[in-house]
N, C-alpha and C. Protein backbone atom coordinates (compact mmCIF):
# COMPACT_ATOMS: atom_id res chain seq x y z
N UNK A 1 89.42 5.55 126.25
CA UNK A 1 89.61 4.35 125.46
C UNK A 1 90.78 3.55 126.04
N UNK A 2 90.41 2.49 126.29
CA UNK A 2 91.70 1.17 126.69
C UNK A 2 92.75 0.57 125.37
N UNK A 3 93.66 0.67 125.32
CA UNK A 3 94.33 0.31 124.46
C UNK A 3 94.84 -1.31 125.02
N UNK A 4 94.92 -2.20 123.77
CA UNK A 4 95.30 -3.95 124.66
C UNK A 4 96.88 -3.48 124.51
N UNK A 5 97.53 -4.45 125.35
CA UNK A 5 98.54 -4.66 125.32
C UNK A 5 99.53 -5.13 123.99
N UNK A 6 100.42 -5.39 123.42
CA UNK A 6 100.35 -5.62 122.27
C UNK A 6 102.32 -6.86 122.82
N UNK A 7 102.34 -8.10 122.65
CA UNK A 7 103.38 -8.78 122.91
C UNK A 7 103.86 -9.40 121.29
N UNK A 8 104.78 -9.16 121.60
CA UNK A 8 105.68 -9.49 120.13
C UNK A 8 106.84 -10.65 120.50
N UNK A 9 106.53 -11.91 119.74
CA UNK A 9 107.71 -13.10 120.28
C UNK A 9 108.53 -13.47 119.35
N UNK A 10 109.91 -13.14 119.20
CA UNK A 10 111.02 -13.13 117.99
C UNK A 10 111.71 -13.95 118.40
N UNK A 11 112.14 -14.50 119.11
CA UNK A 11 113.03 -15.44 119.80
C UNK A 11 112.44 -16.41 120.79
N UNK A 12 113.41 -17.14 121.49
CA UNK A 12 112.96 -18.45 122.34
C UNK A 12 114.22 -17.84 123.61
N UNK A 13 114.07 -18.23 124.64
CA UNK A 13 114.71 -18.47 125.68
C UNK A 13 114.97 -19.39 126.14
N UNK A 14 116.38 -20.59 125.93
CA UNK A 14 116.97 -21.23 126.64
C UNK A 14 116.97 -21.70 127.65
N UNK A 15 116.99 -23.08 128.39
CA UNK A 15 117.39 -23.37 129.48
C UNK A 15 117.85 -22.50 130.65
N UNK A 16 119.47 -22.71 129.52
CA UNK A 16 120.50 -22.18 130.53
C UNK A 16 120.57 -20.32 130.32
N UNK A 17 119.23 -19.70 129.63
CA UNK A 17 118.96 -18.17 129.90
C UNK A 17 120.20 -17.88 128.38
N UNK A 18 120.07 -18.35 127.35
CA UNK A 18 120.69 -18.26 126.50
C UNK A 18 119.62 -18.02 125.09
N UNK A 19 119.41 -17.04 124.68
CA UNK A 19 118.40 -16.25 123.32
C UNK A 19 118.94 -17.08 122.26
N UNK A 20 117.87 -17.60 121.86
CA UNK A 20 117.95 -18.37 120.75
C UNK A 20 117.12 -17.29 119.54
N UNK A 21 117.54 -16.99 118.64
CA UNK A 21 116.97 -15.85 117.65
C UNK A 21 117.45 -17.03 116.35
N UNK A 22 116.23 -17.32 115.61
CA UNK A 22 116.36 -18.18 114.77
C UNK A 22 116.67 -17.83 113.44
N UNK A 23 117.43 -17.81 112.43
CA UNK A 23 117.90 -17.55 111.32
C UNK A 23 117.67 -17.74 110.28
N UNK A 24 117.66 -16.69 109.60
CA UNK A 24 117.04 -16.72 107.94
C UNK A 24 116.20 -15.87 107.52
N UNK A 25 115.82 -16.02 106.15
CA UNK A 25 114.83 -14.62 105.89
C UNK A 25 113.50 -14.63 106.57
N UNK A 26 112.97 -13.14 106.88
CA UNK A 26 111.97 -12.77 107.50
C UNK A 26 110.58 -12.90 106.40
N UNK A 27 109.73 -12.70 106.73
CA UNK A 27 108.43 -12.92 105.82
C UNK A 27 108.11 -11.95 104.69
N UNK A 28 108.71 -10.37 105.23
CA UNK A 28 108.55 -9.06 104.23
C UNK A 28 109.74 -8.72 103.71
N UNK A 29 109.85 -8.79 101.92
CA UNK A 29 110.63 -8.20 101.19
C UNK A 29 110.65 -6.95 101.88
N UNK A 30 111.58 -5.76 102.07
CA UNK A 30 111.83 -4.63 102.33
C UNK A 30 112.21 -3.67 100.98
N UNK A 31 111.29 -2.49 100.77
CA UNK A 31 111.69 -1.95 99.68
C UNK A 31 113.31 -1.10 99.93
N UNK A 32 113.61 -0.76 98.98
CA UNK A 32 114.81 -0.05 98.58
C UNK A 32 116.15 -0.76 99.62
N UNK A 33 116.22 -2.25 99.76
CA UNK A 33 117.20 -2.62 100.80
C UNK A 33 116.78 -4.18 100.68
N UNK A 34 118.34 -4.75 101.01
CA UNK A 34 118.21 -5.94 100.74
C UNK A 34 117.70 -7.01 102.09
N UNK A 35 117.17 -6.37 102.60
CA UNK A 35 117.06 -6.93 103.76
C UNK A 35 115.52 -7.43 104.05
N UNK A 36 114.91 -8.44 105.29
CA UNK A 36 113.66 -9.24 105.11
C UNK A 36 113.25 -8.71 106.33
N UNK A 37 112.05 -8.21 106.89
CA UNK A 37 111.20 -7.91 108.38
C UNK A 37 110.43 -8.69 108.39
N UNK A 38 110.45 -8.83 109.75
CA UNK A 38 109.31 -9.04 110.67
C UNK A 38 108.61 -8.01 111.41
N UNK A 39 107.34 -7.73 110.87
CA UNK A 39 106.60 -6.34 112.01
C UNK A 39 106.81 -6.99 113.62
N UNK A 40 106.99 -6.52 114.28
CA UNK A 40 106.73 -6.73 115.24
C UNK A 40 105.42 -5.96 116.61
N UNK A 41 105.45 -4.83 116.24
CA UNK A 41 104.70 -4.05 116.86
C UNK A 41 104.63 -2.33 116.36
N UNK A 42 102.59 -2.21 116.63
CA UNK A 42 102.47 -0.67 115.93
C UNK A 42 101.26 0.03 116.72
N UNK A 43 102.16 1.20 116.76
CA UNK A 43 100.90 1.59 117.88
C UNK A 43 100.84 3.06 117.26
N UNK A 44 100.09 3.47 116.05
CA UNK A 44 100.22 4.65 115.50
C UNK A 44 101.02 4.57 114.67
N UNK A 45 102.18 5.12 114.44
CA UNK A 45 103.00 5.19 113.39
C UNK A 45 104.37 4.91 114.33
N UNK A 46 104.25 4.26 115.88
CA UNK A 46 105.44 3.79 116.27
C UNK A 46 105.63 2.42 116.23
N UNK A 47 106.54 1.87 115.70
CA UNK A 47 107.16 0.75 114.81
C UNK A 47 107.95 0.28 115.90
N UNK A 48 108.00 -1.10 115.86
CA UNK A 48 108.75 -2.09 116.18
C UNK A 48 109.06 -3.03 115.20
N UNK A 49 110.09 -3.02 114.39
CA UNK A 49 110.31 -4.72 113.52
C UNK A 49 111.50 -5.38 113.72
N UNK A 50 111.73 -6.23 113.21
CA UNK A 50 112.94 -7.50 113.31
C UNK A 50 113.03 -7.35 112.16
N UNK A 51 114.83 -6.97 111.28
CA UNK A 51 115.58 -6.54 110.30
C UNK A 51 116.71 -8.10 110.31
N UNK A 52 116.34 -8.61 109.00
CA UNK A 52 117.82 -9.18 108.86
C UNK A 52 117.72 -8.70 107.50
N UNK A 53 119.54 -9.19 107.50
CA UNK A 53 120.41 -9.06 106.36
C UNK A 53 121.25 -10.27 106.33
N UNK A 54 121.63 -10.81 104.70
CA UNK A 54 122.65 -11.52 104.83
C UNK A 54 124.02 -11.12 105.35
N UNK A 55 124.96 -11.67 105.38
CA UNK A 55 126.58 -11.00 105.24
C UNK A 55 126.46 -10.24 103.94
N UNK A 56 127.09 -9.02 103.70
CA UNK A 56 127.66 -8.09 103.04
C UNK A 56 126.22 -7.51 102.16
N UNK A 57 125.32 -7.89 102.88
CA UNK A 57 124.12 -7.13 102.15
C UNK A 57 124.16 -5.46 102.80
N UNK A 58 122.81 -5.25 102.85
CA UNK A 58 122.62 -4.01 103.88
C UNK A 58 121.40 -3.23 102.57
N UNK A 59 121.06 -1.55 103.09
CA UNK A 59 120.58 -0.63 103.07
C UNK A 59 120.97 0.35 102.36
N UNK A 60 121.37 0.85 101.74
CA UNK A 60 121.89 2.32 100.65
C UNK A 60 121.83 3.22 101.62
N UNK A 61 122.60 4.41 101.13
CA UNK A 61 122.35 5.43 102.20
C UNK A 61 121.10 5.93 102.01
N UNK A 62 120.14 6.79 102.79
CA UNK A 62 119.12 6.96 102.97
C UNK A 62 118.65 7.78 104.23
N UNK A 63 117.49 8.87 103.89
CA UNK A 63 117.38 9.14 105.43
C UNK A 63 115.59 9.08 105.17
N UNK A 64 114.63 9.52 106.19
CA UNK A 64 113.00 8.44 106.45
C UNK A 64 113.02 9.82 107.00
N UNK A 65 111.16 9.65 107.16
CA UNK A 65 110.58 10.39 108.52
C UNK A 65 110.69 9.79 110.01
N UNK A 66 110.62 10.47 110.45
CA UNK A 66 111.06 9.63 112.22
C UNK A 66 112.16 9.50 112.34
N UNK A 67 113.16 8.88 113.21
CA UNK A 67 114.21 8.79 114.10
C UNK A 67 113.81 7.06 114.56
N UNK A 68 115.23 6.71 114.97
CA UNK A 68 114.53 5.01 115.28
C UNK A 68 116.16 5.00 116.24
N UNK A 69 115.66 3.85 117.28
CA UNK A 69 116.38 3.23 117.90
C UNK A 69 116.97 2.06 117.21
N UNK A 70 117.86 1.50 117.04
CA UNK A 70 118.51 -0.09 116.15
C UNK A 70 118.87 -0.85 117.51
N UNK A 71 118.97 -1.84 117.81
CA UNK A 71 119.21 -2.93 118.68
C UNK A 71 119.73 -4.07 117.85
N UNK A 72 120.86 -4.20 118.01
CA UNK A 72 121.27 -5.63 117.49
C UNK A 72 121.90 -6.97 118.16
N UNK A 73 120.59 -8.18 118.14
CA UNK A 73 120.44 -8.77 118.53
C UNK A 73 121.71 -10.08 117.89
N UNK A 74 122.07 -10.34 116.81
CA UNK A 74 122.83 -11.15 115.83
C UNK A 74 123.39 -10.57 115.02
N UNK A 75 124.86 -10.83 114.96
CA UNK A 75 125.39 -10.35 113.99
C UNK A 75 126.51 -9.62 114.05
N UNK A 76 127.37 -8.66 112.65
CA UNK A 76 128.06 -7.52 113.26
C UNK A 76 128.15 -6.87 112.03
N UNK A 77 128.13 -5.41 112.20
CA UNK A 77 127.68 -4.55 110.56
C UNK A 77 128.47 -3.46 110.89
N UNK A 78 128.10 -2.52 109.93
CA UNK A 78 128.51 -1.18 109.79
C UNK A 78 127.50 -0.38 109.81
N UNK A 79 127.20 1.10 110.33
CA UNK A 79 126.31 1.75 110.01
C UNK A 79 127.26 3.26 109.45
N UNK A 80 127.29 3.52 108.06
CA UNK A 80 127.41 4.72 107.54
C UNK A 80 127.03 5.93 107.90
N UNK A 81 126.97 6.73 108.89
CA UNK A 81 126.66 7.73 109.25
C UNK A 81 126.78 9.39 109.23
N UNK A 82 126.19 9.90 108.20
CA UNK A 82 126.54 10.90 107.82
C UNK A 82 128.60 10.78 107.26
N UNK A 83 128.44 9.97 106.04
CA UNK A 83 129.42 9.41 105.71
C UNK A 83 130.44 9.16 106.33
N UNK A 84 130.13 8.32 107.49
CA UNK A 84 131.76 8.18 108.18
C UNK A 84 131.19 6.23 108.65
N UNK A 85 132.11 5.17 108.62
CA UNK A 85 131.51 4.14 108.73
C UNK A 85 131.89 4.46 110.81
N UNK A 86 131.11 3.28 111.31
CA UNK A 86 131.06 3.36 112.69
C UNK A 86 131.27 1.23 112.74
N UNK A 87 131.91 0.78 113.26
CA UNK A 87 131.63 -0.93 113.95
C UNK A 87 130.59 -1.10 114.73
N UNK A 88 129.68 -1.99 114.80
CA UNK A 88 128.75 -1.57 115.79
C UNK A 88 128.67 -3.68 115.78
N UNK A 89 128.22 -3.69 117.36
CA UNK A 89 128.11 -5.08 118.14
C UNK A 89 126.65 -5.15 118.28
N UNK A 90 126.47 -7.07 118.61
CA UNK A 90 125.54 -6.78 119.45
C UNK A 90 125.19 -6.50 120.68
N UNK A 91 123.85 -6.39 121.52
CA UNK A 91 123.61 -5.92 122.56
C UNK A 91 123.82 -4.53 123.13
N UNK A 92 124.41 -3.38 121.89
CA UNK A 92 124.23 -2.39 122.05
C UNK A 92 123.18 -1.30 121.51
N UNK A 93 122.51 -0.22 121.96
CA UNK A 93 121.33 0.40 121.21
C UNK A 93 121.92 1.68 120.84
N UNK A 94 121.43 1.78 119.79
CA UNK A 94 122.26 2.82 118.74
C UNK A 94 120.99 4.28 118.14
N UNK A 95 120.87 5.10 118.72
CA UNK A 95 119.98 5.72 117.89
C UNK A 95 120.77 6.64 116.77
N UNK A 96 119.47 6.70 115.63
CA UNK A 96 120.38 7.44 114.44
C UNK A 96 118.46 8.36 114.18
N UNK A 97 119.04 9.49 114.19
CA UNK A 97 118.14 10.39 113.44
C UNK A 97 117.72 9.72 112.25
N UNK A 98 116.36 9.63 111.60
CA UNK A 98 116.06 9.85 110.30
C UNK A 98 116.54 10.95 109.37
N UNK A 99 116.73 12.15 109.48
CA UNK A 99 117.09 12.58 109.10
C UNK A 99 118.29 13.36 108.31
N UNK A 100 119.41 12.25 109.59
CA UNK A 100 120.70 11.90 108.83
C UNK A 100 121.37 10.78 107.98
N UNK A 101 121.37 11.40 106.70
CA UNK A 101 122.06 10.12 105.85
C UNK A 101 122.69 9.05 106.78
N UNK A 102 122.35 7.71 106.23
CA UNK A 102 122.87 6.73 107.02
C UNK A 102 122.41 5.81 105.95
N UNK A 103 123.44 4.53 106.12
CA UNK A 103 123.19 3.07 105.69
C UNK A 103 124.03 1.97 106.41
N UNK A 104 123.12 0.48 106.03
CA UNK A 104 123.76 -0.29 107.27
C UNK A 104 124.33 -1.40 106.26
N UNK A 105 125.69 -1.82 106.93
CA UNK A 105 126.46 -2.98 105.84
C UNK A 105 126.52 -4.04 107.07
N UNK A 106 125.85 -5.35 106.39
CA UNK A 106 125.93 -6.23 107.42
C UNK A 106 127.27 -6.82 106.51
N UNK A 107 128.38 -7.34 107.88
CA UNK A 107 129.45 -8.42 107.76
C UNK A 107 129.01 -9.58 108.00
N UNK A 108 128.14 -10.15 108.78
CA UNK A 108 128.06 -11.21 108.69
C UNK A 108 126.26 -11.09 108.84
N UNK A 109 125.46 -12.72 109.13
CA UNK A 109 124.42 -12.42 108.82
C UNK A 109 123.79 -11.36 110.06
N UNK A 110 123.36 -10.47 110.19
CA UNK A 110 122.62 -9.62 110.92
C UNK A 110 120.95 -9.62 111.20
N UNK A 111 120.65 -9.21 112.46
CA UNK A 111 119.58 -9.53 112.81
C UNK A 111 119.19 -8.30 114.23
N UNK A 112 118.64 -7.49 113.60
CA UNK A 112 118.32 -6.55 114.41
C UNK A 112 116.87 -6.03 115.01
N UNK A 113 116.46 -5.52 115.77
CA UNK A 113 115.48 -4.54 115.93
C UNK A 113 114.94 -2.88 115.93
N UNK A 114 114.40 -2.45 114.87
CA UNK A 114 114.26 -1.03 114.90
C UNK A 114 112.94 -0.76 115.46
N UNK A 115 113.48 0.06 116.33
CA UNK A 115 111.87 0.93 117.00
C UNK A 115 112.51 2.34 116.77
N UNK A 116 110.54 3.08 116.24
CA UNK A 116 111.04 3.77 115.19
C UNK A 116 109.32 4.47 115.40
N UNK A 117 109.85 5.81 115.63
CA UNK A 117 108.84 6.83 115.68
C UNK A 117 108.16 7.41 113.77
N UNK A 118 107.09 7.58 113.54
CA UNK A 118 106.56 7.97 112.24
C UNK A 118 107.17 7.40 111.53
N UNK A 119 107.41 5.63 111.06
CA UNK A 119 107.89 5.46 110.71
C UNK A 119 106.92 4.57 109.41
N UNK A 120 107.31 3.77 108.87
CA UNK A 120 106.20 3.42 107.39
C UNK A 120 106.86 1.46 107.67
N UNK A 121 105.17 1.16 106.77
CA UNK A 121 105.87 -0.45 107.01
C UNK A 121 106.87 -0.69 106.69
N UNK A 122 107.53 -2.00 106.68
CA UNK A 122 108.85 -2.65 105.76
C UNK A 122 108.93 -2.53 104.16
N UNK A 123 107.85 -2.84 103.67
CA UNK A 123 107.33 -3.10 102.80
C UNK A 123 107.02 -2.05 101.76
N UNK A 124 106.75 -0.67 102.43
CA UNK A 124 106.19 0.62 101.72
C UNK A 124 107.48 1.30 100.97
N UNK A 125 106.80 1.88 99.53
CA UNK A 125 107.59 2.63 99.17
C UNK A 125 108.38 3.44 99.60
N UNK A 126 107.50 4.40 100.08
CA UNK A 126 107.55 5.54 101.04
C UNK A 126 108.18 5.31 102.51
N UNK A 127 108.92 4.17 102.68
CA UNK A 127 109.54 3.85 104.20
C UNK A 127 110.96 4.81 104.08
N UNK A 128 111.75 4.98 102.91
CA UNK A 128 113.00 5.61 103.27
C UNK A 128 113.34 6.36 101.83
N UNK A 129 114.09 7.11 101.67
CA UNK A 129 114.20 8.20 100.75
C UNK A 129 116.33 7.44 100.20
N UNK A 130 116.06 7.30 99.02
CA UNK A 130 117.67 7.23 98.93
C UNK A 130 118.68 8.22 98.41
N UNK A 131 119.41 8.39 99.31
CA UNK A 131 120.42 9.47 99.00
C UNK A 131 121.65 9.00 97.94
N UNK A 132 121.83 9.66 97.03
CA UNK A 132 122.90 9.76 96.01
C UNK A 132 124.10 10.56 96.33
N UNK A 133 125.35 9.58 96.51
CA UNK A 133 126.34 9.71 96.94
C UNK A 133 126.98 10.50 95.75
């Protein structure tokens, strides 16, 4: 069986080679988190979406099935990690187990990408489990 290719376009590219990532809420409410997706790509239960948050919104702690890569494209947040906060920029890729408590505090507005093994839509109940601090 041939599988198609599958291209996902979140942004624009500039002239002068400068990412234009356009701002504001995404199309999917996200359950248990204040934050809006864009699917971007699914090939089985491996996930690609586009995550924003306002400033000082974010995610509860929480841990999912799967493991995911975060990429952050806009922005600058916190990710809670097995209760310890971490600074995190953009243009760096961050993996965090599913399975370790974690939550993300955006400081300003944030705009990320998670690719993300067995992972559940934006949208689904069942996308993340919340942990009680």
């Amino acid at each position: 069986m041939t599988l198609k290719i599958q291209i996902a376009e979140f942004a624009e590219m500039w002239e002068n080679w400068e990412l234009n990532i356009t701002s504001g809420k995404r199309p999917i409410q996200m359950k248990h988190s204040d934050g809006t997706a864009q699917e971007l790509l699914l090939l089985n239960k491996f996930w690609a979406d586009l995550i924003r948050f306002d400033a000082g919104k974010g995610v509860w702690n929480h841990t999912h099935e799967g493991d995911h890569i975060l990429l952050v494209l806009k922005g600058n947040w916190f990710v809670e990690y097995d209760w310890i906060d971490y600074e995190l920029t953009p243009w760096i890729a961050y993996m965090v187990p599913g399975s370790v408590d974690h939550a993300i505090k955006a400081t300003s507005e944030l705009i990320l990408i998670a690719i993300a093994n067995d992972h559940r839509p934006a949208d689904s109940e069942d996308r993340l489990d919340i942990v009680q601090k």
